[in-house]
PDB file of N, CA and C in Angstrom:
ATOM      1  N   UNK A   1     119.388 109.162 113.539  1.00  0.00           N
ATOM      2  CA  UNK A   1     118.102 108.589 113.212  1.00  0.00           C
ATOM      3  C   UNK A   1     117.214 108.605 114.442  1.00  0.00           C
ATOM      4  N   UNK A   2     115.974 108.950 114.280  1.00  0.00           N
ATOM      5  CA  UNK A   2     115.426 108.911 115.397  1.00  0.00           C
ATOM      6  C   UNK A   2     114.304 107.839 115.244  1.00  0.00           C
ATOM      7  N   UNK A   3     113.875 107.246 116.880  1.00  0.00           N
ATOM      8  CA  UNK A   3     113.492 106.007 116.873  1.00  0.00           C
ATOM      9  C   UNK A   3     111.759 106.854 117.314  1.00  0.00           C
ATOM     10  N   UNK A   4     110.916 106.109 116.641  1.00  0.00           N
ATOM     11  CA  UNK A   4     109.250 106.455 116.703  1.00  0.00           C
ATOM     12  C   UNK A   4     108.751 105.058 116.566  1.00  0.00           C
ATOM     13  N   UNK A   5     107.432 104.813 117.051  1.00  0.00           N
ATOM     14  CA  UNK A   5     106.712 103.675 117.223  1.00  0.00           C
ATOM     15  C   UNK A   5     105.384 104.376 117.432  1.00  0.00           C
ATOM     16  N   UNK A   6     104.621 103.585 116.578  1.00  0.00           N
ATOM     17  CA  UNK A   6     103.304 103.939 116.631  1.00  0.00           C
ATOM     18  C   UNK A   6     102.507 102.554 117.011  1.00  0.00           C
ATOM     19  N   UNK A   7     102.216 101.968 118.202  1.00  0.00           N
ATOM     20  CA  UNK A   7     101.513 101.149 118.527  1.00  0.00           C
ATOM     21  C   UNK A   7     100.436 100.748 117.233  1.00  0.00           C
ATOM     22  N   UNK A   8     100.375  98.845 116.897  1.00  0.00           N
ATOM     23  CA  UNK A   8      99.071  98.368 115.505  1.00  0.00           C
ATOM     24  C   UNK A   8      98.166  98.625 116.588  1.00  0.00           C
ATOM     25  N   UNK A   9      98.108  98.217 118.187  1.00  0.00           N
ATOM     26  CA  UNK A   9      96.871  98.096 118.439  1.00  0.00           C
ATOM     27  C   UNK A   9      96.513  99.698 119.483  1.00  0.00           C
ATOM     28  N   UNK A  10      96.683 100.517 118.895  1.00  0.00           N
ATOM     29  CA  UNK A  10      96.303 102.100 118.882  1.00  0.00           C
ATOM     30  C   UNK A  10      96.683 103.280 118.820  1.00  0.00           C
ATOM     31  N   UNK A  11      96.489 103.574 117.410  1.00  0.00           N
ATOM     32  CA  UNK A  11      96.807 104.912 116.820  1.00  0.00           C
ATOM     33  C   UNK A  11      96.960 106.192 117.658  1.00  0.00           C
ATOM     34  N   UNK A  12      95.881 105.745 119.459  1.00  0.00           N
ATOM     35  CA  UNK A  12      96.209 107.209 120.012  1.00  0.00           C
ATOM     36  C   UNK A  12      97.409 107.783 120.702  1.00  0.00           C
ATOM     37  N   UNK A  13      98.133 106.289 121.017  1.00  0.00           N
ATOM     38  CA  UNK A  13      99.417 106.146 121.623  1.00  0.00           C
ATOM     39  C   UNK A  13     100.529 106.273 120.615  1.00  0.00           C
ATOM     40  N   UNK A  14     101.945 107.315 120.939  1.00  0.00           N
ATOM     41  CA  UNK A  14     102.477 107.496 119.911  1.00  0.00           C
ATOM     42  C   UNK A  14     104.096 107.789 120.814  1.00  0.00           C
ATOM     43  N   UNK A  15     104.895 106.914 121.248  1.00  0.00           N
ATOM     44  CA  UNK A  15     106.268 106.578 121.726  1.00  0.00           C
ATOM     45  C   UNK A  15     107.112 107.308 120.864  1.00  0.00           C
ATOM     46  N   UNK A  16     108.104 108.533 121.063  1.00  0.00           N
ATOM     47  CA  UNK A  16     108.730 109.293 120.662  1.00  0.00           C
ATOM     48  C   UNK A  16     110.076 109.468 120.882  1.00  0.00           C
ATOM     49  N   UNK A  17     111.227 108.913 120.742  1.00  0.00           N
ATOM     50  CA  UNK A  17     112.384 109.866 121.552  1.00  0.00           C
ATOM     51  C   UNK A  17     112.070 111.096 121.773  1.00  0.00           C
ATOM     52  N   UNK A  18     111.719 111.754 120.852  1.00  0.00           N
ATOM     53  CA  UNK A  18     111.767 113.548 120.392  1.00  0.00           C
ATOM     54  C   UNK A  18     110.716 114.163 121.443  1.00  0.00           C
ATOM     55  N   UNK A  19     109.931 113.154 121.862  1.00  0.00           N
ATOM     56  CA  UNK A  19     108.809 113.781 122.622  1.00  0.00           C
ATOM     57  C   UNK A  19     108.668 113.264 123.736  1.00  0.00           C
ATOM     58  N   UNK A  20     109.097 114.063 125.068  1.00  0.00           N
ATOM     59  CA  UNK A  20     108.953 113.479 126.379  1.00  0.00           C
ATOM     60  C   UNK A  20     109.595 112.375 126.768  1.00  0.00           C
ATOM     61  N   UNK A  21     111.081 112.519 126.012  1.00  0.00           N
ATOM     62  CA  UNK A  21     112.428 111.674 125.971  1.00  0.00           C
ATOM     63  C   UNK A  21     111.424 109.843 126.004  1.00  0.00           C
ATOM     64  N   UNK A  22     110.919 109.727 124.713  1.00  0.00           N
ATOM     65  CA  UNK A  22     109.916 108.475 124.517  1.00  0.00           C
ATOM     66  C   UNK A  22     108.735 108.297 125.267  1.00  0.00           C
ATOM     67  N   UNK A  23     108.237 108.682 125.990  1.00  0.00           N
ATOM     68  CA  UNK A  23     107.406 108.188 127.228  1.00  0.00           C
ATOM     69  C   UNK A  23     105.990 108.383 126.120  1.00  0.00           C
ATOM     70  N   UNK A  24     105.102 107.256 126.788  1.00  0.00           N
ATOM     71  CA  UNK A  24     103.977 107.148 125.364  1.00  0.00           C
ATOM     72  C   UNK A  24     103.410 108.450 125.926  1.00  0.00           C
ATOM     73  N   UNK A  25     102.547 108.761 124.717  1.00  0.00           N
ATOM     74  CA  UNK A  25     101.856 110.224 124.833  1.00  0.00           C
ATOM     75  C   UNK A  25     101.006 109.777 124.181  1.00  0.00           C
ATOM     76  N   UNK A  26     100.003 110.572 124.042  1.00  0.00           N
ATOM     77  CA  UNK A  26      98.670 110.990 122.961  1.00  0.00           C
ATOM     78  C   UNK A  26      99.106 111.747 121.946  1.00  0.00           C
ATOM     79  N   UNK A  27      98.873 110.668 120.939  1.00  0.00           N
ATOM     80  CA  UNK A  27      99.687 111.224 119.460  1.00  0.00           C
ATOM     81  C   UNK A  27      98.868 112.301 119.052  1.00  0.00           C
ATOM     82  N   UNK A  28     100.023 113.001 118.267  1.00  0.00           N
ATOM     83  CA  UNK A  28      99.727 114.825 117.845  1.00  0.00           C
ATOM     84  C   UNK A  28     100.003 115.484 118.814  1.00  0.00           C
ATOM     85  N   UNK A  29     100.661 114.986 120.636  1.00  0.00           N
ATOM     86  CA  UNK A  29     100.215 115.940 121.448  1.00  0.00           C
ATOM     87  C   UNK A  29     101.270 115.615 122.637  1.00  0.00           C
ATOM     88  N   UNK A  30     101.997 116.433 123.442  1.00  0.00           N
ATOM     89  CA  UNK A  30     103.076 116.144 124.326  1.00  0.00           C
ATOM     90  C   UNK A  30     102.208 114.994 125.919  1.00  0.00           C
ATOM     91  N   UNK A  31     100.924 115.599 125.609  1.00  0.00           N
ATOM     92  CA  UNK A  31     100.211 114.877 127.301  1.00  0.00           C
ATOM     93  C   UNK A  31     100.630 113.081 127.385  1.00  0.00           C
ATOM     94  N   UNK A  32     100.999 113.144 128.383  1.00  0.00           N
ATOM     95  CA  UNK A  32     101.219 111.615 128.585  1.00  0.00           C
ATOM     96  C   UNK A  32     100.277 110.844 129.084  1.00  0.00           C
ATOM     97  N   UNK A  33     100.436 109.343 128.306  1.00  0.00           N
ATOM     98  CA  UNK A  33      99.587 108.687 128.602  1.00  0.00           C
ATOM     99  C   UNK A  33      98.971 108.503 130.242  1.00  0.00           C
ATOM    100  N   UNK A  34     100.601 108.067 131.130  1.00  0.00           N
ATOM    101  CA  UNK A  34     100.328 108.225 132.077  1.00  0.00           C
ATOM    102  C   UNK A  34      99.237 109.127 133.201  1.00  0.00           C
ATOM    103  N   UNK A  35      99.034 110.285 132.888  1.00  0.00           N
ATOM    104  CA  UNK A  35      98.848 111.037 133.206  1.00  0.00           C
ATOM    105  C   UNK A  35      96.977 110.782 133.082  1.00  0.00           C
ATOM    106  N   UNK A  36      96.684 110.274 132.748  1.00  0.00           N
ATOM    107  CA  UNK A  36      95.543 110.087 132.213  1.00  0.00           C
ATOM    108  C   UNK A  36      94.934 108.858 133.514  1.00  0.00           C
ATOM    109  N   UNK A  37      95.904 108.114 133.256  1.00  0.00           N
ATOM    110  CA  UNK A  37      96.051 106.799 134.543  1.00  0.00           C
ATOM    111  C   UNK A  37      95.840 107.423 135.912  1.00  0.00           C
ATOM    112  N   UNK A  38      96.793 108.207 136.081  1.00  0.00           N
ATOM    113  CA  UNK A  38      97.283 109.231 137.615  1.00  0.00           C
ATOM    114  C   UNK A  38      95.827 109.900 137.825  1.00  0.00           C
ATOM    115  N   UNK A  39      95.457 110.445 136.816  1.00  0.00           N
ATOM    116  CA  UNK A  39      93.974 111.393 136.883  1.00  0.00           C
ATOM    117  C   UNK A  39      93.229 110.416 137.309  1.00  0.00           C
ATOM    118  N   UNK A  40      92.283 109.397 136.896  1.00  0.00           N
ATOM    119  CA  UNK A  40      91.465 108.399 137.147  1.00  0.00           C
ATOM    120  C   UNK A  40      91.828 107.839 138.557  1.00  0.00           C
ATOM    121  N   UNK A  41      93.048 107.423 138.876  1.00  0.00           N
ATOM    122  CA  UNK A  41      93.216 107.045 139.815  1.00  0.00           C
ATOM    123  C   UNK A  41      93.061 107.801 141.054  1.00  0.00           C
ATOM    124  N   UNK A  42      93.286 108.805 140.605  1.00  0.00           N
ATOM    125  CA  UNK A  42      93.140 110.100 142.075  1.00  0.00           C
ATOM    126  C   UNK A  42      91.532 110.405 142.058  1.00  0.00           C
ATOM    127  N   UNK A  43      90.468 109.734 141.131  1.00  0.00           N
ATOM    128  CA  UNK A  43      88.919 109.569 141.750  1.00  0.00           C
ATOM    129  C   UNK A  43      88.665 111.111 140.462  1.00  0.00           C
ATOM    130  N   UNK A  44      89.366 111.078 139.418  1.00  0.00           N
ATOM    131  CA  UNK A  44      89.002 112.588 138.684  1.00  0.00           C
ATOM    132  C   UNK A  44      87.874 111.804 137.621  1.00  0.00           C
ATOM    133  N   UNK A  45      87.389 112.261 137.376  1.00  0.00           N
ATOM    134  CA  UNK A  45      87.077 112.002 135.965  1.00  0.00           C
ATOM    135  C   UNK A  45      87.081 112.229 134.946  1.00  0.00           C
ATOM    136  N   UNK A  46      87.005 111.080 133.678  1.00  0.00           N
ATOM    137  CA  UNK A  46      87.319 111.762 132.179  1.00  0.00           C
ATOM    138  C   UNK A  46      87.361 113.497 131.917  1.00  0.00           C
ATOM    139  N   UNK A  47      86.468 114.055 131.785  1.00  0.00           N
ATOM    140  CA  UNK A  47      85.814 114.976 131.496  1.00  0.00           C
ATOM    141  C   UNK A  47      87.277 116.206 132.100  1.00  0.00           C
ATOM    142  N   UNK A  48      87.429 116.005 133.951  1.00  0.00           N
ATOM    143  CA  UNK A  48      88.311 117.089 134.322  1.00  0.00           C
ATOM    144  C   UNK A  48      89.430 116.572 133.602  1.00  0.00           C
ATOM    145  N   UNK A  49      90.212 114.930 133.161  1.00  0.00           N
ATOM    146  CA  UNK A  49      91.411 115.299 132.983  1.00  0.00           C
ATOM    147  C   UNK A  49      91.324 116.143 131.271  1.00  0.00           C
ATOM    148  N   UNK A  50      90.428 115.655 130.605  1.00  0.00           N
ATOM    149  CA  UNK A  50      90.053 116.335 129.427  1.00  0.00           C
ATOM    150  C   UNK A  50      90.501 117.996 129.156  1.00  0.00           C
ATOM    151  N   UNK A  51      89.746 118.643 130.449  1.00  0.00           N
ATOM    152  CA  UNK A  51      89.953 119.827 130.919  1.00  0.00           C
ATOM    153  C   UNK A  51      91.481 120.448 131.237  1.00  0.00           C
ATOM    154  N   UNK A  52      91.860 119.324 131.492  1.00  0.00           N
ATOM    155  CA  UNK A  52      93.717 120.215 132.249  1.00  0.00           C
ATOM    156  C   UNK A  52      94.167 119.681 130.528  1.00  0.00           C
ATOM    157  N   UNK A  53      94.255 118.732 129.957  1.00  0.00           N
ATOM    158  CA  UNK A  53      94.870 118.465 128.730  1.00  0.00           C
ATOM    159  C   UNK A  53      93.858 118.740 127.657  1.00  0.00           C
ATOM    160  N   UNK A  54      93.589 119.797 126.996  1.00  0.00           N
ATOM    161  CA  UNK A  54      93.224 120.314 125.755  1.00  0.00           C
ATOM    162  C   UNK A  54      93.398 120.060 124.792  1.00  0.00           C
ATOM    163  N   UNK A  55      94.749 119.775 124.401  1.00  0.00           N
ATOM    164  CA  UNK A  55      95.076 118.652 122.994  1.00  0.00           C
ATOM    165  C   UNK A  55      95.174 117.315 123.014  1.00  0.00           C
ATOM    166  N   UNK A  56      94.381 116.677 124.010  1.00  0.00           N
ATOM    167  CA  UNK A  56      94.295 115.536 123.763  1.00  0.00           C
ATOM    168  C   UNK A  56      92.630 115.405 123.579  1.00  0.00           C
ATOM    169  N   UNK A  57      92.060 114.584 122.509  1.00  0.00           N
ATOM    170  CA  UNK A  57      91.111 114.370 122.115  1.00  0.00           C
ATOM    171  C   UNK A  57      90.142 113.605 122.832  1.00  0.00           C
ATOM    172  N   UNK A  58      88.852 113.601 123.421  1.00  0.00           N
ATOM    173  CA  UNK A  58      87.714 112.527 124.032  1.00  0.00           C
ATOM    174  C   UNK A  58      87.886 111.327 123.645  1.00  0.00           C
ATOM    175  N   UNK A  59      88.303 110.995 122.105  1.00  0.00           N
ATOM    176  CA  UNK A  59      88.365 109.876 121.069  1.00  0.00           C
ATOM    177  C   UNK A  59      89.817 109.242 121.525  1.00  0.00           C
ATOM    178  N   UNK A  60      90.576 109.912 121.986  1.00  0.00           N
ATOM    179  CA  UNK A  60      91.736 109.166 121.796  1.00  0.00           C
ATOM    180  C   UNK A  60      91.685 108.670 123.549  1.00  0.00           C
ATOM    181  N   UNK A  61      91.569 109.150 124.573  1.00  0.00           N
ATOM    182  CA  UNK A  61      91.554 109.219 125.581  1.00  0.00           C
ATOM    183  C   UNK A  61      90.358 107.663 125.823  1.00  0.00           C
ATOM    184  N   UNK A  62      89.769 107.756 124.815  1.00  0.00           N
ATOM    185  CA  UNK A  62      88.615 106.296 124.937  1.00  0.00           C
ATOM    186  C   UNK A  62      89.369 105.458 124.365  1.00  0.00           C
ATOM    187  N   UNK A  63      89.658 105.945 123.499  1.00  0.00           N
ATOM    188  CA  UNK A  63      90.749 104.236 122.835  1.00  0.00           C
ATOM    189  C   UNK A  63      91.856 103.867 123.750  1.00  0.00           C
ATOM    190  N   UNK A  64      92.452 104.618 124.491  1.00  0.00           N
ATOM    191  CA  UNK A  64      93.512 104.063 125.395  1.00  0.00           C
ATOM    192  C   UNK A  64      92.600 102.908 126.316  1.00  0.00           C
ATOM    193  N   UNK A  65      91.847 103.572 127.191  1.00  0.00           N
ATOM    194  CA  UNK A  65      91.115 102.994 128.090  1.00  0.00           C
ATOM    195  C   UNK A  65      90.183 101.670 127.818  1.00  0.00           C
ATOM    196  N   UNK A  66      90.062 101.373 126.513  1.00  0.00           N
ATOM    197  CA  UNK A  66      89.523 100.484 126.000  1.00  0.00           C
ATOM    198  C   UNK A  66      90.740  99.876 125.836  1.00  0.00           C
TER     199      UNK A  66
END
């Protein structure tokens, strides 16, 4: 059986065994949440990490951060 969790308070976050041995991601999509954190923090902005991760959506990338 495999274990999945879809966060009530946001659909963009999506905890997987199957995907990135659980680590939250941007659901529909392997990019990790983290990664999004790491970008901002290193002074990037939305827009470039947008750019290196392609399947992750503008929309979902705002709902985390909110």
């Amino acid at each position: 059986m495999r274990a999945c969790y879809n966060s009530d308070m946001s659909l963009a976050i999506k905890i997987d065994l199957d995907i990135q041995g659980g680590t939250p991601c941007f659901t529909g999509t392997r990019g990790q949440v983290q990664s999004l954190f790491n970008s901002l923090a290193c002074g990037r902005s939305l827009d470039y990490f947008l750019q290196q991760f392609l399947s992750v959506k503008h929309e979902q990338a705002i709902e985390v951060l909110e």
